[in-house]
Protein backbone atom coordinates (compact mmCIF):
# COMPACT_ATOMS: atom_id res chain seq x y z
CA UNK A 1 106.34 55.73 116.74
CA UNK A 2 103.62 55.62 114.09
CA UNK A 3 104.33 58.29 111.35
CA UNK A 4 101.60 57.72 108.99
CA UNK A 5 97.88 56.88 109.62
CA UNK A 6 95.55 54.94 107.30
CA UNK A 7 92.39 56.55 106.31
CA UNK A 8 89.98 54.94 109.15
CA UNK A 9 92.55 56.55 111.79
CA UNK A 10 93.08 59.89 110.46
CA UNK A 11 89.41 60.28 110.22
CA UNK A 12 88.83 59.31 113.99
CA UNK A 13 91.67 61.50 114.77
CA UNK A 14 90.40 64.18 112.89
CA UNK A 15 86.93 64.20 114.45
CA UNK A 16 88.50 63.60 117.77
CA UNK A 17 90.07 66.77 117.61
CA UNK A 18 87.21 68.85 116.21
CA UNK A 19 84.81 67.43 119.07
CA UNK A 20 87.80 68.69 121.69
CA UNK A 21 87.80 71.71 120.12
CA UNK A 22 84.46 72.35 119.81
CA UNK A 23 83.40 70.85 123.57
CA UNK A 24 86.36 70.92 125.65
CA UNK A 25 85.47 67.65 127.05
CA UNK A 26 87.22 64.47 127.05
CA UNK A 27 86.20 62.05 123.91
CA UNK A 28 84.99 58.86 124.51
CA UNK A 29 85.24 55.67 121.86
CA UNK A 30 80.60 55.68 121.99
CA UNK A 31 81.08 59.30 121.02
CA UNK A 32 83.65 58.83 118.58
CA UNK A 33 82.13 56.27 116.77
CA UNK A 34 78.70 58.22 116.64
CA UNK A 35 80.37 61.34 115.36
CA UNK A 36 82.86 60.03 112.83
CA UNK A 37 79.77 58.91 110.12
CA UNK A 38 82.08 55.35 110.14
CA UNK A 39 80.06 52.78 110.25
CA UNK A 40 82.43 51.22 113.48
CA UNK A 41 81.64 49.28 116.05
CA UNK A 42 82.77 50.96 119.63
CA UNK A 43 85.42 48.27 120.07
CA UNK A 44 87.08 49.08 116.68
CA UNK A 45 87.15 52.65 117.80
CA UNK A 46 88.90 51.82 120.92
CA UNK A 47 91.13 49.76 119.13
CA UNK A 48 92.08 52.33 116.57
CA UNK A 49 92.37 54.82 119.97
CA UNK A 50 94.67 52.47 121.54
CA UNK A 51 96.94 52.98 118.22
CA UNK A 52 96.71 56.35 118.33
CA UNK A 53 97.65 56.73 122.09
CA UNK A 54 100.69 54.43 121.69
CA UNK A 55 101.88 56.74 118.61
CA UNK A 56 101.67 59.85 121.40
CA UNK A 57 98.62 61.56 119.54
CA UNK A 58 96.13 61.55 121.85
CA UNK A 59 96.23 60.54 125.39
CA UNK A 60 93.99 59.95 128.76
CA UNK A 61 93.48 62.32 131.51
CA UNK A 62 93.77 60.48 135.11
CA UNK A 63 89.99 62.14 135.55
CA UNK A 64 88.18 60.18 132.42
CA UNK A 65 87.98 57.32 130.05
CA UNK A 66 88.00 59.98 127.35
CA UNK A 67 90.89 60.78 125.18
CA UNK A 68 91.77 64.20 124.57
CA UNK A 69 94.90 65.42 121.74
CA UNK A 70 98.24 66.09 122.78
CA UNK A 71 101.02 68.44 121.16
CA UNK A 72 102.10 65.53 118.77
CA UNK A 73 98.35 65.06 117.82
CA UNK A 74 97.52 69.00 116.88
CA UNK A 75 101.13 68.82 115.11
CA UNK A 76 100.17 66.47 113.04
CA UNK A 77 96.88 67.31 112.51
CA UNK A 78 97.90 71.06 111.65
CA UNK A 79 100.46 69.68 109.08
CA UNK A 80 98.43 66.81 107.23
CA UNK A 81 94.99 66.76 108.18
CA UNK A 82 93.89 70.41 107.88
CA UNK A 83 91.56 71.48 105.32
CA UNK A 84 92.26 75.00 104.48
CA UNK A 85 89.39 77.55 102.96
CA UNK A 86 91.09 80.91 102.64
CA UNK A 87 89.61 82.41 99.69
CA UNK A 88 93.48 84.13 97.98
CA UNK A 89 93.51 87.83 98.26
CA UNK A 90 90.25 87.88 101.00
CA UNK A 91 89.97 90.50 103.49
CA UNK A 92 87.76 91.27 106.23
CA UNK A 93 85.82 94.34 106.22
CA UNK A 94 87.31 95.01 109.60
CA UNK A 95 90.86 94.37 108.79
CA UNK A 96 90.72 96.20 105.47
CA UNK A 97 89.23 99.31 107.80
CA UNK A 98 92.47 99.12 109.42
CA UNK A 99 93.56 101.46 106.84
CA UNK A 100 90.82 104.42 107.70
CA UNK A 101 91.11 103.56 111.42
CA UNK A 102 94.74 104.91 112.11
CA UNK A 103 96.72 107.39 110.55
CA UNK A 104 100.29 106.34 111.61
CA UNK A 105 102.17 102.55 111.43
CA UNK A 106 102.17 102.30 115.39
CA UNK A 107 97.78 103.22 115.43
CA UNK A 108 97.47 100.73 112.76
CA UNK A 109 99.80 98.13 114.76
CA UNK A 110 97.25 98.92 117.80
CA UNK A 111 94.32 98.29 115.68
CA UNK A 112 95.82 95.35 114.17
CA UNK A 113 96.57 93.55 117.62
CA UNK A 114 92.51 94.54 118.89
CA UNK A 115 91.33 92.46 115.76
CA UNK A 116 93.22 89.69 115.86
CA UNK A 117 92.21 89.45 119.82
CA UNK A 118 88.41 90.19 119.05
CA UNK A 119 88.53 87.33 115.83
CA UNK A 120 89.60 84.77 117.70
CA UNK A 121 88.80 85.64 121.06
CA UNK A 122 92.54 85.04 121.97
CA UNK A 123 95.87 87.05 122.32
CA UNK A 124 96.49 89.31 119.71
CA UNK A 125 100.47 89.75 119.39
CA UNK A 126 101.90 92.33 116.32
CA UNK A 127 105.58 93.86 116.48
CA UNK A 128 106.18 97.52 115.75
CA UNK A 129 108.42 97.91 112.68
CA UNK A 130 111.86 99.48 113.72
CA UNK A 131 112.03 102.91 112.32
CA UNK A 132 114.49 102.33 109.97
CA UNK A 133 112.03 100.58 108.11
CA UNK A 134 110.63 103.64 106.78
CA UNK A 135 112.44 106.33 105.29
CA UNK A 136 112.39 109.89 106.57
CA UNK A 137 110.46 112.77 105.37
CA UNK A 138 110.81 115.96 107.61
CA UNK A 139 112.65 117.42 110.72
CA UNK A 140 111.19 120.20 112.94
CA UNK A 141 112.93 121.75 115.78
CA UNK A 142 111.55 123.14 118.82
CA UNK A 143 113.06 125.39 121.37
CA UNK A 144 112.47 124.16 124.92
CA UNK A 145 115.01 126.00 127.21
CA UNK A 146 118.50 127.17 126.55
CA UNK A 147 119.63 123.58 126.95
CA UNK A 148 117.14 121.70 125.60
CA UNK A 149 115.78 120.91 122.56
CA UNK A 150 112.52 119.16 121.25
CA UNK A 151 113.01 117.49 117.03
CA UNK A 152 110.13 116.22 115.77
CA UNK A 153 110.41 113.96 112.95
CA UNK A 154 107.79 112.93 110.50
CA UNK A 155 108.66 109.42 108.65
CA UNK A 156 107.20 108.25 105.10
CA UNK A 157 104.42 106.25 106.84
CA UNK A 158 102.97 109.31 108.54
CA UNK A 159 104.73 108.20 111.70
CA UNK A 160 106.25 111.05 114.23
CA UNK A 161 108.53 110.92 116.65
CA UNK A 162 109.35 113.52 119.83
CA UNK A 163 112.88 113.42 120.50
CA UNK A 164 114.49 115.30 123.36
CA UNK A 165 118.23 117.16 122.74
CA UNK A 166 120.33 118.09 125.74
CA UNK A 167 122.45 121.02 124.17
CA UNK A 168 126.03 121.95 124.81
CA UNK A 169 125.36 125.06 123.82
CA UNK A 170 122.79 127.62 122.94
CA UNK A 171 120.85 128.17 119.42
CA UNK A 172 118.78 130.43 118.41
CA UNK A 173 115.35 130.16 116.33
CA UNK A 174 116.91 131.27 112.87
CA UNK A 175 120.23 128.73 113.36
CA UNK A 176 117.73 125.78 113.74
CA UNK A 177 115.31 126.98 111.58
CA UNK A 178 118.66 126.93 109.33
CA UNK A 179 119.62 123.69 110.04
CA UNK A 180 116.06 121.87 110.07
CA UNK A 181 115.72 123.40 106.12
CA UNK A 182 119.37 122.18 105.59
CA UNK A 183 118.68 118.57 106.73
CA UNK A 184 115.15 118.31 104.91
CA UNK A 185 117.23 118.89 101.84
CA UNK A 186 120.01 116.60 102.26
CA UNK A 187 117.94 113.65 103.96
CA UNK A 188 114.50 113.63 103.26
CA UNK A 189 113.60 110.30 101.29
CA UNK A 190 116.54 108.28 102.88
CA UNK A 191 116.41 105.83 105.85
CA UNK A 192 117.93 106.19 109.33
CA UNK A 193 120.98 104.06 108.79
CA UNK A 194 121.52 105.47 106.01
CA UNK A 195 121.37 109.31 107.69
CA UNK A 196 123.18 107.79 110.30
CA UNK A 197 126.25 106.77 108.31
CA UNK A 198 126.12 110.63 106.61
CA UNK A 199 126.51 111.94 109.73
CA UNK A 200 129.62 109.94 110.88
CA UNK A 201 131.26 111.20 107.76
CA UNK A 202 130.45 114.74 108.27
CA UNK A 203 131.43 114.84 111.87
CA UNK A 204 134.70 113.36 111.01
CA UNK A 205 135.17 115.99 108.69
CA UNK A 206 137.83 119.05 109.97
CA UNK A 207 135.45 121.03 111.56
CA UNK A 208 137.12 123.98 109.37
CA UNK A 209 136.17 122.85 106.29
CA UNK A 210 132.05 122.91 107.44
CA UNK A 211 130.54 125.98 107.75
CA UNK A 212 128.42 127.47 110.50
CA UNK A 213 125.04 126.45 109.00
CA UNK A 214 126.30 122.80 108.87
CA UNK A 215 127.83 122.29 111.99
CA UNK A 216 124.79 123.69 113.70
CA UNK A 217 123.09 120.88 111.63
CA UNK A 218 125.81 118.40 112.31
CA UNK A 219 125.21 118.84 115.62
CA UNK A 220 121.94 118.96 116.63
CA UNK A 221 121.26 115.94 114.16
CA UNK A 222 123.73 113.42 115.33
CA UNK A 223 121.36 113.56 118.92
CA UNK A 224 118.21 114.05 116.37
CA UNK A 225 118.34 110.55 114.39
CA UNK A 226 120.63 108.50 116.74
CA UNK A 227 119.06 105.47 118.86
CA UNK A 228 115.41 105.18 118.89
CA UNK A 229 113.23 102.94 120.99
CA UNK A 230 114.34 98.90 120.75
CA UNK A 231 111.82 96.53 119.44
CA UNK A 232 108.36 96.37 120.82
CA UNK A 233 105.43 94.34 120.35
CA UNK A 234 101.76 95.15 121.14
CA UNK A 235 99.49 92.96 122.95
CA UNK A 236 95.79 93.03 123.13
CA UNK A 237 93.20 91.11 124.74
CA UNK A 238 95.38 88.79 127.98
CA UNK A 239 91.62 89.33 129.55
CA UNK A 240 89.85 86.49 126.87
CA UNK A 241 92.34 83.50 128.75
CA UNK A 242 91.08 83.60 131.96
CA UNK A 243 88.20 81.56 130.52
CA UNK A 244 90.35 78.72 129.75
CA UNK A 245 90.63 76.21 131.79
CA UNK A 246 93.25 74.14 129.33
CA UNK A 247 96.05 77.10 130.95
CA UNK A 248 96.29 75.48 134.03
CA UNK A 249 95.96 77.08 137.42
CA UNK A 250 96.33 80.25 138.46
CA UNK A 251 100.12 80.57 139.08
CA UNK A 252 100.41 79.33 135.57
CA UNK A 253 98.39 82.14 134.46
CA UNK A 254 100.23 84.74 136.81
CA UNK A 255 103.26 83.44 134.97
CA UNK A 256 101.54 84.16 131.32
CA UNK A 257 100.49 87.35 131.88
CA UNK A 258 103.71 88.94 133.38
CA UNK A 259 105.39 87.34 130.10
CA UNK A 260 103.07 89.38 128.48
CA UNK A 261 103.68 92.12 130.87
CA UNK A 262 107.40 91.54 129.90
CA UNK A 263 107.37 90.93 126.37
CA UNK A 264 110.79 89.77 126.52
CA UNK A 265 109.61 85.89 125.85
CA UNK A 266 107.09 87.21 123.41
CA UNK A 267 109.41 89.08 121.06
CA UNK A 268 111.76 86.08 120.89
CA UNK A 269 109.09 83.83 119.77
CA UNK A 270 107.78 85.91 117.16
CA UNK A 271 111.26 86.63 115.59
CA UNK A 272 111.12 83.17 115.18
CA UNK A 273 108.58 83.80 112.28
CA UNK A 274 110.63 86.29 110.45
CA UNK A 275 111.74 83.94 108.02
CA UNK A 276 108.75 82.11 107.92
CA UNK A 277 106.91 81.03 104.47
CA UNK A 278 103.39 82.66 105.46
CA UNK A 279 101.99 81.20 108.83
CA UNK A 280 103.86 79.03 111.30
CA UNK A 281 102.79 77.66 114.52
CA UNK A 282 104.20 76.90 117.83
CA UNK A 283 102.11 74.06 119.67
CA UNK A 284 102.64 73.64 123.24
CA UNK A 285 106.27 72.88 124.37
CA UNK A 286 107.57 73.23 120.65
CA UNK A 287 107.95 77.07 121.77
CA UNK A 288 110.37 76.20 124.14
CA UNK A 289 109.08 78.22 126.69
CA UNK A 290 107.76 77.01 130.32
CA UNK A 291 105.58 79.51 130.36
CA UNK A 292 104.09 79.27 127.14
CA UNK A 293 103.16 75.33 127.67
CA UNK A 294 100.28 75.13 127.87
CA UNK A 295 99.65 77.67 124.55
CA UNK A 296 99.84 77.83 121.02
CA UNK A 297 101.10 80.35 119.04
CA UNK A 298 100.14 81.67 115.61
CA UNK A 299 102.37 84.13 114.13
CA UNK A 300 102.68 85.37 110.16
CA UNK A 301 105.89 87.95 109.02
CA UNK A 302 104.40 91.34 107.17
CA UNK A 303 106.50 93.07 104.51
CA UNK A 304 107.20 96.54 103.16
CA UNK A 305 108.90 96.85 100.01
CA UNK A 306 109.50 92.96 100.13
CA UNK A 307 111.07 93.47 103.13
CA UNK A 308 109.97 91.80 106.54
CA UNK A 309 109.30 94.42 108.94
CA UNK A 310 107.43 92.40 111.53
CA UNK A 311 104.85 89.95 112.86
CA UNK A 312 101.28 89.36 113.33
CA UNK A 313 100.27 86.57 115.86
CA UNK A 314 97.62 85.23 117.70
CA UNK A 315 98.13 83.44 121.38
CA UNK A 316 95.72 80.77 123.17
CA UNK A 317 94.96 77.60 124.57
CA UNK A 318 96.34 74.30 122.12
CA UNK A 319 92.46 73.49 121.90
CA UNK A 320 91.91 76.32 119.32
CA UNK A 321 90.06 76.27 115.70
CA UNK A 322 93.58 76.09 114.44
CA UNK A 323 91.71 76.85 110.56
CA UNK A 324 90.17 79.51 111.60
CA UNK A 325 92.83 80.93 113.43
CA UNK A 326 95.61 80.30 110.72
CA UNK A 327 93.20 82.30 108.68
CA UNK A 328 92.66 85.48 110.67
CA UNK A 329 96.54 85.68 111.11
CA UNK A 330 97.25 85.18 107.21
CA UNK A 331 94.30 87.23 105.96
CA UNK A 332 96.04 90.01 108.80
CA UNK A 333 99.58 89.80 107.78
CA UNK A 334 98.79 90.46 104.21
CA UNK A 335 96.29 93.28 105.18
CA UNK A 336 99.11 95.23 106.87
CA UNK A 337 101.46 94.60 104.41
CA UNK A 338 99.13 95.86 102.04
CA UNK A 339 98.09 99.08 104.34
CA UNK A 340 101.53 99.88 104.95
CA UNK A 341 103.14 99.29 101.04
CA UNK A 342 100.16 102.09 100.42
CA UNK A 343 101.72 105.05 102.79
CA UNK A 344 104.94 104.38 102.27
């Protein structure tokens, strides 16, 4: 397999790629050699083609002489060929509105996932941080019946949360009232682990040694800041595929959108970018996923206090502007992570 190209065939590849890009059509060795600027003949191009074929860059559909790039191709064009122009520190006015737009992490999430989707005119993909990303701030209670209970909790990055508390038995307004003022004190500013671990030690505590006040606390709290929804990921804009014709047909397409319908297969791909260093891509099969094929995925980790908290992506077709793309998801991790370092 050819690992490294010489000048003349990178530059051919290169512009082979941009014209699929660009076109969508089959590129032929008359139209290669009139678009590179090389001063080739058409039978050197086709040549140089035939090279790149037999490395498994670029192959022929059944339906044309043309060549168009395969997985290999946009892998290696991605990783040696790509000219990047992101200006350091740059952000779009309408990412950097993200800020003014929504008030809590999940709004800004939403907004987030419609920009990356209106950008690119893809998928836009962005996971919800866990709650225990943030640390807590406040605890009301509210008094729905004589077994139920409604806490509201308010989180450093003006999140809340509506939790619902079956009671085993009855409070009244002063006892929570009590207990809301007593937790505010003891756990505002620290995050739910944290809390959580607190409250295992005080309810293995003799329940003589705490007094009313506390276990009424103790109690209602252990239901208050336990569980939480799992992980999640908002998705924006599976309408902008359906003018692709690179997906495939339309059981491949009924296929991609109840993945996205699912999100299973979606969250598993983008934890894969946790640990990435900025941007990393998924071309084709490289995601591992039948479904996902035909696609590539874009996907950047976003940080709060240094810590990664989740991921920005962008899904499509592999014949996508893979600079600009790469851009739009950078420029958008480090907008969030900005945004979000600012409530905090």
């Amino acid at each position: 397999m050819l690992v490294d190209l010489d000048q003349r065939a990178r530059h051919l590849l290169r512009t082979l790629i941009g014209a699929y890009i660009r076109d969508g059509e089959p590129v032929g060795s008359r139209t290669l050699s009139r678009q590179s600027g090389l001063e080739l003949s058409a039978a050197t191009v086709r040549n140089v083609m035939a090279d790149l074929e037999e490395a498994g860059f670029i192959r022929s559909p059944h339906t044309s002489a043309g060549r168009v790039p395969t997985d290999q191709g946009y892998r290696f064009f991605v990783d040696t060929m790509l000219m990047r122009k992101l200006d350091e520190g740059a952000e779009p006015a309408e990412i950097v509105e993200l800020a003014a737009a929504a008030g809590s992490t999940v709004g800004t999430v939403q907004s987030a996932s419609d920009l990356l989707s209106a950008l690119t005119n893809f998928v836009g993909v962005v996971t919800v941080p866990a709650r225990e990303s943030f640390a807590f701030r406040h605890i009301d209670f509210v008094v729905l019946s004589e077994t139920q209970l409604l806490a509201v909790l308010v989180f450093a990055d003006g999140e809340v949360q509506n939790r619902l508390i079956n009671l085993e038995r009855r409070f009244d307004a002063a006892q929570l009232e009590r207990a809301a003022n007593y937790l505010n004190g003891e756990f505002a500013g620290l995050m739910l682990p944290e809390i959580q671990r607190r409250l295992v030690d005080m309810m293995a505590t003799d329940r003589k040694e705490l007094d009313a006040l506390m276990q009424s606390a103790v109690d209602v709290a252990a239901s208050a800041f336990s569980g939480g929804a799992g992980p999640d990921v908002v998705v924006r804009g599976q309408a902008n595929l359906l003018q692709y014709r690179d997906l495939g047909d339309l059981d491949t397409l009924k296929s991609l959108f109840e993945a996205f319908q699912e999100k299973r297969e979606i969250l598993y791909l983008l934890q894969e970018c946790v640990q990435a260093d900025g941007v990393r891509l998924f071309i084709g099969e490289e995601s591992g996923s039948a479904v996902l094929e035909h696609c590539s995925v874009v996907g950047a980790p976003y940080q709060v206090d240094d810590r990664v908290v989740g991921v920005v992506g962008v899904i499509g077709p592999t014949r996508m502007d893979y600079d600009q793309v790469i851009s739009v998801v950078e420029t958008t991790a480090d907008a969030l992570t900005a945004i979000l370092n600012r409530r905090r």
